[in-house]
Protein backbone atom coordinates (compact mmCIF):
# COMPACT_ATOMS: atom_id res chain seq x y z
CA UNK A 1 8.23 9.52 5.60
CA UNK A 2 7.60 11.18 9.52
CA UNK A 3 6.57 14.64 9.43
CA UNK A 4 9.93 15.12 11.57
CA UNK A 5 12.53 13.87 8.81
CA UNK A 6 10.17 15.83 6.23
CA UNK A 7 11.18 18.86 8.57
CA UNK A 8 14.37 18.43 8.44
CA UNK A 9 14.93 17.65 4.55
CA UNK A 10 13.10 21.14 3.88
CA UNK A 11 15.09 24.11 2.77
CA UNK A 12 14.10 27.71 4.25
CA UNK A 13 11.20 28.12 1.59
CA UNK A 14 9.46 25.19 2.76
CA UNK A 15 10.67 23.30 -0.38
CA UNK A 16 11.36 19.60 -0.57
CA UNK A 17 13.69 17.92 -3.61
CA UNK A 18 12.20 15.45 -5.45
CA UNK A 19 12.50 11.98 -3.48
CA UNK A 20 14.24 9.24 -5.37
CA UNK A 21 14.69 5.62 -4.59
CA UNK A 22 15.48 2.10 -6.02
CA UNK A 23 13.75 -0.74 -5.40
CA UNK A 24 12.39 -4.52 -6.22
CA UNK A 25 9.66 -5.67 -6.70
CA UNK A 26 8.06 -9.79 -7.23
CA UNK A 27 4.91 -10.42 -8.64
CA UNK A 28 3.18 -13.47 -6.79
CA UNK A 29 3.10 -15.77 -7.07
CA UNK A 30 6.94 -15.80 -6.17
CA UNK A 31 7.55 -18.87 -7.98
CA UNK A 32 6.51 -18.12 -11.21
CA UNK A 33 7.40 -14.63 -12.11
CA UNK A 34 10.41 -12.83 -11.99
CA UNK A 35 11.78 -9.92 -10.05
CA UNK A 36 11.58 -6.45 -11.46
CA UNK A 37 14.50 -3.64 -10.60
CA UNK A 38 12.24 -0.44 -9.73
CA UNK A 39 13.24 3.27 -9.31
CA UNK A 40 10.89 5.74 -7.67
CA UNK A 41 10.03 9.39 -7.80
CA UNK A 42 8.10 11.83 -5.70
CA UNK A 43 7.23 14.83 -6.63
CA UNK A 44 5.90 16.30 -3.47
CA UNK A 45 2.52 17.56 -2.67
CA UNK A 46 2.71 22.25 -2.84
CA UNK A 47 -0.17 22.89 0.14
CA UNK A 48 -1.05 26.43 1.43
CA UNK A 49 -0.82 26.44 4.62
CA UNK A 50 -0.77 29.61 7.44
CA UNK A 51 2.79 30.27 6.74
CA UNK A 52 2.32 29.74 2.94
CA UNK A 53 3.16 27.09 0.37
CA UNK A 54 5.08 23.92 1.97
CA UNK A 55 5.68 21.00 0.40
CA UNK A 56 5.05 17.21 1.59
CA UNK A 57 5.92 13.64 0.63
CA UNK A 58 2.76 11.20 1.86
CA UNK A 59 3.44 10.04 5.32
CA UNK A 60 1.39 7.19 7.61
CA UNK A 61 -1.77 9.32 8.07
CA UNK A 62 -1.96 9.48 4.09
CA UNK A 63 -1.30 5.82 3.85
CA UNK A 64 -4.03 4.60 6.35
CA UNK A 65 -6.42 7.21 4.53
CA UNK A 66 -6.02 5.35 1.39
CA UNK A 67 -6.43 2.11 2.76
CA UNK A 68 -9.84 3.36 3.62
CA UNK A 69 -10.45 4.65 0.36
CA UNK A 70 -9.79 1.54 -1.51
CA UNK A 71 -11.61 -0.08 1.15
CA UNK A 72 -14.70 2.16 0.52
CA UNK A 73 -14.64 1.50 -3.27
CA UNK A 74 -14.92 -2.21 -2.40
CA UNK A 75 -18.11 -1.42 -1.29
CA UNK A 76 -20.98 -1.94 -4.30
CA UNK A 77 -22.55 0.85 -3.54
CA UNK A 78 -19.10 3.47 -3.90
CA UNK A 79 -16.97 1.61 -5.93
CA UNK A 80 -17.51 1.94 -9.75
CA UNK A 81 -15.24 0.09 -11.95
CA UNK A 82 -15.07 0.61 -15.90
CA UNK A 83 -12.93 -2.41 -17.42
CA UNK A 84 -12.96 -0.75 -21.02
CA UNK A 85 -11.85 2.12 -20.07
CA UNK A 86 -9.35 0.54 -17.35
CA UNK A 87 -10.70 3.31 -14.96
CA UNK A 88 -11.44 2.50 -10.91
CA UNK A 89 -13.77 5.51 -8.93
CA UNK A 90 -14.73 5.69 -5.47
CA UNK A 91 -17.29 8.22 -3.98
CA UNK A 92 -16.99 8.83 -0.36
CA UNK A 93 -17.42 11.32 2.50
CA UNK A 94 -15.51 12.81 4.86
CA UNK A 95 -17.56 11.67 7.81
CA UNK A 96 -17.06 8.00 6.27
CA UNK A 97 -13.41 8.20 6.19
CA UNK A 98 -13.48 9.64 10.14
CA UNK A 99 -15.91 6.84 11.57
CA UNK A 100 -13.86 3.90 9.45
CA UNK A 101 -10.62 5.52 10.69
CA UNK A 102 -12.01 5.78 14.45
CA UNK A 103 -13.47 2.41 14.29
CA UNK A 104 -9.97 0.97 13.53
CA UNK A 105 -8.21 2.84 16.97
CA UNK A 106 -6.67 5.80 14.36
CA UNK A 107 -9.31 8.52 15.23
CA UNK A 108 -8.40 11.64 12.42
CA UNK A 109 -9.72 15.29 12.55
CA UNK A 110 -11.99 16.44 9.51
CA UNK A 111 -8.53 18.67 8.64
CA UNK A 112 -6.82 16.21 9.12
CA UNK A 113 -8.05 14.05 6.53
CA UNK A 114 -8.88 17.01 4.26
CA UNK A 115 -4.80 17.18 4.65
CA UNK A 116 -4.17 13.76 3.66
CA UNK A 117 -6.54 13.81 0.67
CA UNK A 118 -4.95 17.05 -0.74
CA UNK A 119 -1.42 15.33 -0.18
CA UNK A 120 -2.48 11.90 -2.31
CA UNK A 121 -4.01 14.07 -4.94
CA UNK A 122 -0.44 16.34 -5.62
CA UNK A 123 2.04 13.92 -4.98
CA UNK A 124 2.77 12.78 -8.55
CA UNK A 125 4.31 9.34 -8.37
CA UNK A 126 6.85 8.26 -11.00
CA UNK A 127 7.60 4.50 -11.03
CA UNK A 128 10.41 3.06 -13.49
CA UNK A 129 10.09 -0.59 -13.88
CA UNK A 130 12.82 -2.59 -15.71
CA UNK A 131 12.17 -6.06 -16.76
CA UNK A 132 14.12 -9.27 -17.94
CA UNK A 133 15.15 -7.44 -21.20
CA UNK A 134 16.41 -4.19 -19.77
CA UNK A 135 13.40 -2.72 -21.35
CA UNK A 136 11.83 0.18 -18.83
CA UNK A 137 8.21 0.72 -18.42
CA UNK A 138 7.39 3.97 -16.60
CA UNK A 139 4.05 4.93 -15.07
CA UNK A 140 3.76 8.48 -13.43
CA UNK A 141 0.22 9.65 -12.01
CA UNK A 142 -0.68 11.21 -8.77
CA UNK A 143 -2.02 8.90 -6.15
CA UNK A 144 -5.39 9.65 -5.98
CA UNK A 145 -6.55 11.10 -9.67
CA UNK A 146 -9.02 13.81 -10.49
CA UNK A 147 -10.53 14.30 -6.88
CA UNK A 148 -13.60 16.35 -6.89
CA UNK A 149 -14.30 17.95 -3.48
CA UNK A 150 -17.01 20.05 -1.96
CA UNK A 151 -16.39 23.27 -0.19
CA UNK A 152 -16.24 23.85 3.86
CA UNK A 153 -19.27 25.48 3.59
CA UNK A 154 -21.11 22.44 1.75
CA UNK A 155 -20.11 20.41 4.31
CA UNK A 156 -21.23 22.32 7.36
CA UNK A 157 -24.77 22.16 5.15
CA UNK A 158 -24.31 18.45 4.43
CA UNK A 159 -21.66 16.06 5.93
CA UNK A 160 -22.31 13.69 4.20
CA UNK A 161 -21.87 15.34 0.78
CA UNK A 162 -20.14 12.98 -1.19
CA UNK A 163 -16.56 12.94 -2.87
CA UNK A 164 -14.74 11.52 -5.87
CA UNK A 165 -11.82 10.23 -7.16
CA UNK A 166 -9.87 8.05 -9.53
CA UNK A 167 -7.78 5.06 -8.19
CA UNK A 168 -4.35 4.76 -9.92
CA UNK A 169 -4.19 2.87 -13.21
CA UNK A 170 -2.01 -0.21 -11.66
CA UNK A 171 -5.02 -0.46 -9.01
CA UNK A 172 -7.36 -0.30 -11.81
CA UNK A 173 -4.99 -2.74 -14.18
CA UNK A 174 -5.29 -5.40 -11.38
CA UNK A 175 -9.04 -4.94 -10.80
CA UNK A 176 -9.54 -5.93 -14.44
CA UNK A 177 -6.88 -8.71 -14.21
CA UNK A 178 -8.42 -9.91 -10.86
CA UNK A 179 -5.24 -9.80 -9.47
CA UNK A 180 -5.20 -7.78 -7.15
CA UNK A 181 -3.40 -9.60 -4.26
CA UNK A 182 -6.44 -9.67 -0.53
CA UNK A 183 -5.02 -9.21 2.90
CA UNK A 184 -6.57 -8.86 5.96
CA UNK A 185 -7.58 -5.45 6.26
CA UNK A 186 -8.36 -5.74 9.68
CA UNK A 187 -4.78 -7.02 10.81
CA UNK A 188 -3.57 -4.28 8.75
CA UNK A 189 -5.72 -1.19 10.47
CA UNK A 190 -4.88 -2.81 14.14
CA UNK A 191 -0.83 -2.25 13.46
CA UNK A 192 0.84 0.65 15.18
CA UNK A 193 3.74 0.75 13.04
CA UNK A 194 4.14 1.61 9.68
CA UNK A 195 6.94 -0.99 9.03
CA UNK A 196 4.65 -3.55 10.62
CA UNK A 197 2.35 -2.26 8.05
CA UNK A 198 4.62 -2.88 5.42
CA UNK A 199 6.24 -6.47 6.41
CA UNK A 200 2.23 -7.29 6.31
CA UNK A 201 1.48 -6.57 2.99
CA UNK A 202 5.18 -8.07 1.57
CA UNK A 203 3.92 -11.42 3.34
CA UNK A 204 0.39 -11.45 1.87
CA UNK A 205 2.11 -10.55 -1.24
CA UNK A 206 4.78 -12.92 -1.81
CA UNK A 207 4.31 -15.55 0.73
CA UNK A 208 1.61 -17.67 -1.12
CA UNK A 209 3.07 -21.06 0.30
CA UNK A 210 2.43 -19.60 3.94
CA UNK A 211 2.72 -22.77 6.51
CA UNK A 212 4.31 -23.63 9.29
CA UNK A 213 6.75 -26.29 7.77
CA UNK A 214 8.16 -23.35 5.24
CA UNK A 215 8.56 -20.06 7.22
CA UNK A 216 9.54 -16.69 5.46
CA UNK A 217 13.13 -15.48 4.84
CA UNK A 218 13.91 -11.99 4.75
CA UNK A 219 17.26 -9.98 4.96
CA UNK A 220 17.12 -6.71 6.88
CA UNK A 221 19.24 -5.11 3.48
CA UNK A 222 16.37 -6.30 1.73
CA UNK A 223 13.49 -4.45 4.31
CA UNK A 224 16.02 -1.39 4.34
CA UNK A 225 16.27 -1.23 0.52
CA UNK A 226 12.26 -1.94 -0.26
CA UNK A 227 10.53 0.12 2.38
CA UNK A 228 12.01 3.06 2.57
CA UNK A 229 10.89 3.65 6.41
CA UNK A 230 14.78 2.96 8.11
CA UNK A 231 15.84 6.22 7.89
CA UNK A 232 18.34 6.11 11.49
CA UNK A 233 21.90 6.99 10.66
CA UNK A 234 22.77 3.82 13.01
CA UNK A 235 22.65 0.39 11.69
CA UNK A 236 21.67 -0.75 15.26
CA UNK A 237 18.78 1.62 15.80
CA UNK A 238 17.12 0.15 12.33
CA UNK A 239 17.65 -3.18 13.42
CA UNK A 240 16.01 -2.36 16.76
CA UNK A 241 13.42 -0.46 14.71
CA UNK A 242 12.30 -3.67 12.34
CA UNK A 243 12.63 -6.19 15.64
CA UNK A 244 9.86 -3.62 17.24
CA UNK A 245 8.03 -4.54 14.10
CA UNK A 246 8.30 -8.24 14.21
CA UNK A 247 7.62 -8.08 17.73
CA UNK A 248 4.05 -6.48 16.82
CA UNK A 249 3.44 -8.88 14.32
CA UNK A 250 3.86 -11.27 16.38
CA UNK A 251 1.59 -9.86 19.00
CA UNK A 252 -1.00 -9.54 16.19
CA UNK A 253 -1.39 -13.14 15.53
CA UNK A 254 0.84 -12.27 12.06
CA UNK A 255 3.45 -14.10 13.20
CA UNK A 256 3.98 -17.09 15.52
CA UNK A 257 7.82 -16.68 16.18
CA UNK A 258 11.04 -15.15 14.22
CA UNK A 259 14.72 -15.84 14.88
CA UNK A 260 17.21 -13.25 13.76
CA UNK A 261 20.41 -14.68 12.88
CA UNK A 262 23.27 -11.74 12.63
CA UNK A 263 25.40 -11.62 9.89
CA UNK A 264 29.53 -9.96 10.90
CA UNK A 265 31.84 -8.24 8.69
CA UNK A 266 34.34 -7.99 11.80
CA UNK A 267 32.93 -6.70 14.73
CA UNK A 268 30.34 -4.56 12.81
CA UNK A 269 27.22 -6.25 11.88
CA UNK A 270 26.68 -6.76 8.09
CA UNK A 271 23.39 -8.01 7.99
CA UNK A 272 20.40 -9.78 9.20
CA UNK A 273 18.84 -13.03 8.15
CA UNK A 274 15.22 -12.79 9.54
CA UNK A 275 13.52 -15.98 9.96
CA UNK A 276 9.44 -15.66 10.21
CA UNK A 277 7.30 -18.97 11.09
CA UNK A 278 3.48 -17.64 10.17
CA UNK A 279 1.00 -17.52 13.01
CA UNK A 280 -1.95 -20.40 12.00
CA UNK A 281 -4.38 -17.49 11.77
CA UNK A 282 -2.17 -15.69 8.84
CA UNK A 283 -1.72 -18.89 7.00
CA UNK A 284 -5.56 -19.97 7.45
CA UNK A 285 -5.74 -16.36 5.83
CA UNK A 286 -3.34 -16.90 3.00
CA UNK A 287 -4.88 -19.87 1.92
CA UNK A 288 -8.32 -18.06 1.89
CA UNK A 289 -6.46 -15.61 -0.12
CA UNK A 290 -5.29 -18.01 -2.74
CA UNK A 291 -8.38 -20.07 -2.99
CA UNK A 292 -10.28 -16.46 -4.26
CA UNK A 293 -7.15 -15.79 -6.67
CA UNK A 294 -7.31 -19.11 -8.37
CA UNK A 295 -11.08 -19.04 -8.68
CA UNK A 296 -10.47 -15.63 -10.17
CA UNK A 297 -8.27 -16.51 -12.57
CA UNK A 298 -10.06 -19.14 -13.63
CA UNK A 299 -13.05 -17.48 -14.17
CA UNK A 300 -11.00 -14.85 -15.94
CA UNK A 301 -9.58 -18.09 -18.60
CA UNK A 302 -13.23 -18.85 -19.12
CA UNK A 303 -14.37 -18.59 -22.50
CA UNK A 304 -17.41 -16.06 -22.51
CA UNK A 305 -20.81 -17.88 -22.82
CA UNK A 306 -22.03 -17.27 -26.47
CA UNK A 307 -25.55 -15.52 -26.33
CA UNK A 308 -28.92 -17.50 -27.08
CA UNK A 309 -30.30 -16.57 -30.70
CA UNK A 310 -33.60 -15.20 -30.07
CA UNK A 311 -34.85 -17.44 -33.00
CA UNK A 312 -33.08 -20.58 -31.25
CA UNK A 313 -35.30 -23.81 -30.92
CA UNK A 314 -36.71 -25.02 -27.25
């Protein structure tokens, strides 16, 4: 949510109300699993600040900071992964997070990112999931868990002092499932807009029979209703708002072309139908993207070697 409509939504205290939305959500691949009715809640993020205590909901600087955080634990040499214990960490440092961020064209402050960090660490994220049997499963966690910091004065002594902190559970759930869904990180860091962002990671998501014979539906009640980033009080400005997306796909090598066929109730426009062909490069990168998921998974079905008796005959 932009730091503008966060303005607006506070009260005089600098207090925001818990943020509340409903949502769906398809486990790829699409053809195989079911959709999933999900409700979330925010429970914003208290910082001190000059003025004192305000509150914040995550916004696009605190998603691109996590994208270089789970980037970072990819890395051997940060990332440490416990499957028995279901638990994902990631050391980093502040200077690591400013030079990834710069090197992708979204140069941060040290503050800045400080911010950010504090933000994914006190927003506590409650996610209802209902299933096929009306049966809920709830998971509610802050974003990043148990991050251990080092003063301002530690860092002035040592900038590259290291971090910590605990991914989510569902991150570390997939990691031991190996099925956690890959996209192209790059693409993703290049894109201005934080829709974009989001229509990039639904397609690398769902769209596991990417090609140019089978393009990619999508209704614009559908990107209203599962992003949560339309927030104009015109219909027209949020369809201008996701064609400014598309359009920036497109010049991303995302997307090849869309077509946007209008839906009337009358005069007034009751929805969009949203027709996206895949640019060669994003289906070349889908297919990559499957080829590593079924190898997973079939490593995963494996049945574990048995272990040589030391006594055993040669």
């Amino acid at each position: 949510m932009t730091p503008r409509i966060q303005s607006q939504m506070r009260d005089k205290s600098g207090r925001l109300p818990v943020y509340k939305r409903v949502f769906e959500y398809h486990p790829a691949p699409k053809a195989d699993n079911p959709t999933f009715s999900c409700t979330i809640k925010l429970q914003p993020a208290s910082i001190e600040t000059e003025s004192g205590y305000v509150d914040f909901y995550p916004s696009a600087d605190e998603e691109i900071v996590e994208e270089v955080i789970k980037k970072i634990f990819s890395d051997h040499a940060y990332g440490i992964h416990d499957a028995a214990k279901g638990e994902s960490w990631v050391r980093f440092t502040l200077h690591a997070i400013r030079k990834e961020l710069a090197s992708r064209g979204k140069t941060r402050s040290i503050p800045e990112i400080k911010r950010s960090l504090e933000i994914l660490s006190k927003t506590v994220l409650d996610v209802s999931i209902e299933g096929n049997n009306r049966r809920k499963t709830v998971y509610t966690n802050p974003i990043l868990n148990d991050l251990t910091r080092v003063t301002r004065s530690d860092y002035l002594d040592d900038p590259n002092a290291m971090w910590a902190a605990r991914l989510p559970g569902l991150v570390s759930v997939s990691v031991n499932n190996l099925s956690y869904r890959q996209f192209n990180y790059g693409v993703l860091m290049s894109l201005s807009s934080q829709l974009a962002r989001w229509l990039h990671k639904r397609m690398s998501h769902e769209y596991t029979n990417a090609s140019l014979m089978h393009p990619y539906k999508m209704l614009f009640s559908t990107i209203q209703r599962d992003s949560g980033l339309l927030h104009h009080a015109r219909p027209s400005s949020n369809i201008d708002t996701v064609q400014r997306a598309l359009d920036e796909l497109a010049e991303s090598k995302v997307l090849l072309s869309y077509t946007a066929d209008k839906r009337h109730n009358g005069r007034a426009i009751a929805d969009v139908l949203y027709t996206l062909t895949p640019h060669p490069d994003f289906v070349t990168g889908i297919k990559a993207a499957n080829a590593r998921a079924s190898d997973a998974r079939g490593k995963l079905a494996a049945p574990a070697p048995l272990l040589e008796r030391a006594d055993t005959p040669r």
